[in-house]
Protein backbone atom coordinates (compact mmCIF):
# COMPACT_ATOMS: atom_id res chain seq x y z
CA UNK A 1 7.33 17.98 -2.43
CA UNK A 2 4.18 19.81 -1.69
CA UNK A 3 0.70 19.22 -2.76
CA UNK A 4 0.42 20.87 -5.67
CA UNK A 5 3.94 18.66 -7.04
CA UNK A 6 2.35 15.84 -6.20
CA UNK A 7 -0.66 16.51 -8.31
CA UNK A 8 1.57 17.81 -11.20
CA UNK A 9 3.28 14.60 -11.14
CA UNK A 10 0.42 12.03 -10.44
CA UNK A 11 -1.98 13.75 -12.59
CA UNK A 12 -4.83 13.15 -9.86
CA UNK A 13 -7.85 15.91 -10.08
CA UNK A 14 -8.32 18.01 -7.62
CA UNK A 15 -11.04 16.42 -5.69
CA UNK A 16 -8.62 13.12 -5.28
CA UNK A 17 -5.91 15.60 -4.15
CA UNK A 18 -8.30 17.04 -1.46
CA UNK A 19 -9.33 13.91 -0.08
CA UNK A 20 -5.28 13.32 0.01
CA UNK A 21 -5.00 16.52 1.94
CA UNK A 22 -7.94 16.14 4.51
CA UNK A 23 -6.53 12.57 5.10
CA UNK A 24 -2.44 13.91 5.29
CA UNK A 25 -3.65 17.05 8.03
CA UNK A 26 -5.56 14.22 10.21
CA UNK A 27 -2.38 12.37 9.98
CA UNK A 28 -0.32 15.09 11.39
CA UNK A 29 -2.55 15.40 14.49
CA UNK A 30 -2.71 11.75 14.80
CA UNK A 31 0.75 11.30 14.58
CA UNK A 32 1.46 13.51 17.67
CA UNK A 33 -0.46 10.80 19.99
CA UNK A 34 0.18 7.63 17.91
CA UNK A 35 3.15 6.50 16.37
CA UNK A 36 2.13 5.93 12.84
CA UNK A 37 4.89 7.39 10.43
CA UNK A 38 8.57 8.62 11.74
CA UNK A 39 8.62 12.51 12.68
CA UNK A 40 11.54 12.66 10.41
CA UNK A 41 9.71 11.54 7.66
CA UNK A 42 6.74 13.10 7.82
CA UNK A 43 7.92 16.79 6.92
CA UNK A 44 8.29 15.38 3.44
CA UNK A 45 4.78 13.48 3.66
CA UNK A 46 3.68 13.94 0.06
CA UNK A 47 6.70 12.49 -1.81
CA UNK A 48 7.71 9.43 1.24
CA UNK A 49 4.16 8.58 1.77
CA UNK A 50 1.89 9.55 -0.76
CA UNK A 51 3.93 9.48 -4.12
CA UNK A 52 5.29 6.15 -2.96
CA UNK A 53 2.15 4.77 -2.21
CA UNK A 54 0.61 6.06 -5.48
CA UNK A 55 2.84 4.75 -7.75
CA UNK A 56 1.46 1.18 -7.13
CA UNK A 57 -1.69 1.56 -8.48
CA UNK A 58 -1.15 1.79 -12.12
CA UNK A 59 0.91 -1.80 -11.22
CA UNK A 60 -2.06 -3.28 -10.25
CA UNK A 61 -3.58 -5.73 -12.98
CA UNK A 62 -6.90 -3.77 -14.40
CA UNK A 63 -9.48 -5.97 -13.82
CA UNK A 64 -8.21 -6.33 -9.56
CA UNK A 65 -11.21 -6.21 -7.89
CA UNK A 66 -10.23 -7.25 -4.38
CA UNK A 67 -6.93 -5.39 -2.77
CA UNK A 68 -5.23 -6.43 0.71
CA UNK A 69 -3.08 -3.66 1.89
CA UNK A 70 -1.24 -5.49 5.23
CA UNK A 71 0.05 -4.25 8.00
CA UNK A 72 -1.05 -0.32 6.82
CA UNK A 73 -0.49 1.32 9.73
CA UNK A 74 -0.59 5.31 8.74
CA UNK A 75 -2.56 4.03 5.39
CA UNK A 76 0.45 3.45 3.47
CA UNK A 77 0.12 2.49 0.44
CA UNK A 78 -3.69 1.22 1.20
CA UNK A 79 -5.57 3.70 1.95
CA UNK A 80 -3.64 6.19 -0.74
CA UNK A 81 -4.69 3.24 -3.30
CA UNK A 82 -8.29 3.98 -2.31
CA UNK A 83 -8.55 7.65 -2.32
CA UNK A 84 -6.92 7.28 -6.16
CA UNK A 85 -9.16 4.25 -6.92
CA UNK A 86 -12.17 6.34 -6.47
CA UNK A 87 -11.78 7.79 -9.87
CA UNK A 88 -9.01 5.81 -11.89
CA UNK A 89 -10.37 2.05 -10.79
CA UNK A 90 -14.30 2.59 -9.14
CA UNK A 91 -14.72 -1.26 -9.05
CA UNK A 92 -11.36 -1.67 -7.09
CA UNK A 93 -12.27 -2.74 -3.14
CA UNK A 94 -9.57 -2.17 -0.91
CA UNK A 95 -9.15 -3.92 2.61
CA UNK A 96 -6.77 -2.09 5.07
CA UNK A 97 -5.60 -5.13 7.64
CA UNK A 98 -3.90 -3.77 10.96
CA UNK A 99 -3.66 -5.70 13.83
CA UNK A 100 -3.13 -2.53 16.00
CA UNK A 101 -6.13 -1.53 17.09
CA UNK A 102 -5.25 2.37 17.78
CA UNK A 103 -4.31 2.56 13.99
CA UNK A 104 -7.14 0.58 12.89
CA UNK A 105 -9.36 3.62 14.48
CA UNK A 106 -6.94 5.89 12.91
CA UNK A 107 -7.34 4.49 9.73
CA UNK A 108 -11.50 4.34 10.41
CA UNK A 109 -11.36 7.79 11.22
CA UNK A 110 -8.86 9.25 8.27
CA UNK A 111 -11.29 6.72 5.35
CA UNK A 112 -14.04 8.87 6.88
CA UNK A 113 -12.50 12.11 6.82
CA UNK A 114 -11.38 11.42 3.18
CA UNK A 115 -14.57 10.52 2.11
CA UNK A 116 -13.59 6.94 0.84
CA UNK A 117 -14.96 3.21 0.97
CA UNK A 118 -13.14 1.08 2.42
CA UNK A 119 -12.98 -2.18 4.65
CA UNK A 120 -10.75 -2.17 7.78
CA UNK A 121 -9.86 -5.45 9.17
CA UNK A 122 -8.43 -5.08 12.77
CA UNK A 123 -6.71 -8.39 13.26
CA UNK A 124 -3.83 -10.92 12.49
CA UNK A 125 -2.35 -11.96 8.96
CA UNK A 126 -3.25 -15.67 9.73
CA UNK A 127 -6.92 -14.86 10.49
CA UNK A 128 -7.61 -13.90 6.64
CA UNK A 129 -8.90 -16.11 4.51
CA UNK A 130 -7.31 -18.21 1.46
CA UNK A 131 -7.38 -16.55 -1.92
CA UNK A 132 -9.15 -13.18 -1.05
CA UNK A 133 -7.48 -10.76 -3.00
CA UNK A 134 -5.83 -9.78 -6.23
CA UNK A 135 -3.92 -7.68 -4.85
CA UNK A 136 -1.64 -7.55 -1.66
CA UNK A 137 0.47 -5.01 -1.06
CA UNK A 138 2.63 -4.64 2.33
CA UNK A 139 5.10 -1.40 2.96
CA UNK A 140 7.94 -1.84 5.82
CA UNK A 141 5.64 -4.55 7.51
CA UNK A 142 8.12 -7.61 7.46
CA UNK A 143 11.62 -9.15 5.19
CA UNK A 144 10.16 -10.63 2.26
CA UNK A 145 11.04 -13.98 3.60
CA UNK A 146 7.88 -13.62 5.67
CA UNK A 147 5.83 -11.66 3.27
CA UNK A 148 5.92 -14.47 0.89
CA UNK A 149 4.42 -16.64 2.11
CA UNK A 150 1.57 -14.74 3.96
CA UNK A 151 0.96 -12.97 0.50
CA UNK A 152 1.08 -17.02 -1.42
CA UNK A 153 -2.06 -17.97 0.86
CA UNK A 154 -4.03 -14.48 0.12
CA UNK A 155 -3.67 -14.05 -3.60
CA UNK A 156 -5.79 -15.72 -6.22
CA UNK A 157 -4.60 -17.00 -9.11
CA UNK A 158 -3.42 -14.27 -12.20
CA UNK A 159 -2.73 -12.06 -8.78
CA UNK A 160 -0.25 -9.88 -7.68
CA UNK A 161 1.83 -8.77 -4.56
CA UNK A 162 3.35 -5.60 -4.76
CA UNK A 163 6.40 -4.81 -2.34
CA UNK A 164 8.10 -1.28 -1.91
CA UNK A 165 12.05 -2.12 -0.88
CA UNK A 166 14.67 0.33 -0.45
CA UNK A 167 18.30 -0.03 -0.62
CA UNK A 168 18.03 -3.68 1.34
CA UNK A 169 15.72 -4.81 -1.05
CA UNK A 170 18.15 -6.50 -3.04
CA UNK A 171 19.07 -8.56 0.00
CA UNK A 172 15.54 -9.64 1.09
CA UNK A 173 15.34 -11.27 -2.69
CA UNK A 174 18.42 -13.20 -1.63
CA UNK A 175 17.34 -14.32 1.66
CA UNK A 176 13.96 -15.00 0.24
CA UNK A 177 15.02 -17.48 -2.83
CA UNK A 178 13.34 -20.09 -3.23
CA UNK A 179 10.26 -18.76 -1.10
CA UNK A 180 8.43 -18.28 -4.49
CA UNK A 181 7.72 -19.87 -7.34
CA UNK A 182 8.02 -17.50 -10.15
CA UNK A 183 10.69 -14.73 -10.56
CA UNK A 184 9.68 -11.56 -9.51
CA UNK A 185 9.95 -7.87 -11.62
CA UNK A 186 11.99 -4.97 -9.83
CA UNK A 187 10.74 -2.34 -11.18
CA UNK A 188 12.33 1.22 -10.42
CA UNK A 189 10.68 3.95 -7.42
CA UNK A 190 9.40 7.42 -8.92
CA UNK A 191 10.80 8.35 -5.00
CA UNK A 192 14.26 7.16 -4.77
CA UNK A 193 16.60 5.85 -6.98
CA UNK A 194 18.05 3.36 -4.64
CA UNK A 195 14.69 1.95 -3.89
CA UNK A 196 12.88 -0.34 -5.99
CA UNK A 197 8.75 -2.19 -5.92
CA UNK A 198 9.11 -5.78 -6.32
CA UNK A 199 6.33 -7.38 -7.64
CA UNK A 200 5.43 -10.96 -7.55
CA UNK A 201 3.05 -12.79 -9.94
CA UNK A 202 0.74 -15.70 -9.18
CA UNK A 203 -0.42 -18.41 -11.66
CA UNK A 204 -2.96 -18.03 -14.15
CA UNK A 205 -3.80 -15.37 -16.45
CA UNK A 206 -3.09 -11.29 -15.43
C-alpha cells in the first residue's frame, strides 16, 4: 500500500496524509539507529502501521476526551490516532506512554515533525494514575492477560480499551477469561483477515 491507497481508503485530507508522511520518512531514518518497528515490516509501512493504527479511531466512543496509547513505541496506533484526531475529533487528547526513553525522544521528535499535540509520558504502566483516560489502546505491548488489568485501573467508567490481535488473539481471550468483567467485541481488521481489534467496555454509559 502506498500513500496515496491509504488516503483512498481512510478518506483523510491531504494535510492529515502529509503529517502521516513527514512522520513515516522520520521513522525510516529512526529506525536505522533504533529498533522501533521490524525491517521486514516496515517496507509495507502504510497498510501494517498506519492503516492498522487508523482503523481504531472511528472505535473510539465520540465524546473520548482523554486517550492512553501504552507501550507506543514507533507511535503505533497513538500517535497515528493524533495526527487523524486533528481534524475528525479536535477535542480528543492523546497521551503516548513509553517507558523507553530513546523512543520517547523518537516519538517527541516525530509529534514535532508532524505538527501534532500531544503528551509523551516517558515512564512505567504502574506510575499512571487511576481513571485517566477513555481510551487505552496498546499494540504488541503484552498477552491480554496483562493488558487487562493495567487497562481496568486507567479507564473511566463508559470507557474503552481497544486491542489489535492477530492470529493468537483468539488464544489471549482464552488465557485471559475471567480477567474482565464484561464480554468483549471482536471486531474484524481492515489489514488482515486473520487478525481481529478486541475491544473491551467499562461500566457506565458509552
Amino acid at each position: 500500500m502506498s500513500a496515496e491507497e491509504f488516503r483512498e481508503e481512510t478518506g483523510v485530507s491531504r494535510e492529515t496524509l502529509e503529517r502521516l508522511v513527514s512522520y513515516a520518512a522520520l521513522l525510516r531514518r529512526w529506525n536505522k539507529a533504533v529498533n522501533l518497528v521490524g525491517p521486514s515490516t516496515i517496507r509495507d509501512l502504510w497498510a501494517r502501521h498506519m492503516l492498522d493504527s487508523a482503523q481504531l479511531l472511528p472505535l473510539a466512543p465520540e465524546d473520548a476526551k482523554d486517550w492512553f496509547d501504552l507501550g507506543s513505541g514507533a507511535g503505533f496506533p497513538g500517535l497515528v490516532v493524533a495526527i487523524l484526531a486533528m481534524e475528525a475529533a479536535p477535542d480528543l487528547r492523546v497521551t503516548l506512554v513509553e517507558s523507553d526513553r530513546r523512543k520517547a525522544a523518537f516519538l517527541l521528535e516525530a509529534a514535532r515533525t508532524a505538527g501534532v499535540s500531544v503528551q509523551v509520558r516517558a515512564e512505567r504502566l504502574e506510575d499512571l494514575p487511576d481513571a485517566c483516560a477513555d481510551v487505552v489502546s496498546a499494540r504488541a505491548l503484552a498477552p491480554l492477560k496483562d493488558l487487562l488489568p493495567w487497562s481496568g485501573r486507567l479507564i473511566r467508567p463508559g470507557g474503552v480499551a481497544l486491542f489489535p490481535k492477530g492470529r493468537q488473539g483468539r488464544e489471549e481471550l482464552d488465557a485471559a477469561a475471567g480477567v474482565w468483567p464484561f464480554a468483549p467485541e471482536i471486531l474484524p481488521s481492515r489489514v488482515d483477515p486473520d487478525s481481529m481489534i478486541l475491544r473491551f467496555r467499562t461500566g457506565g454509559s458509552t
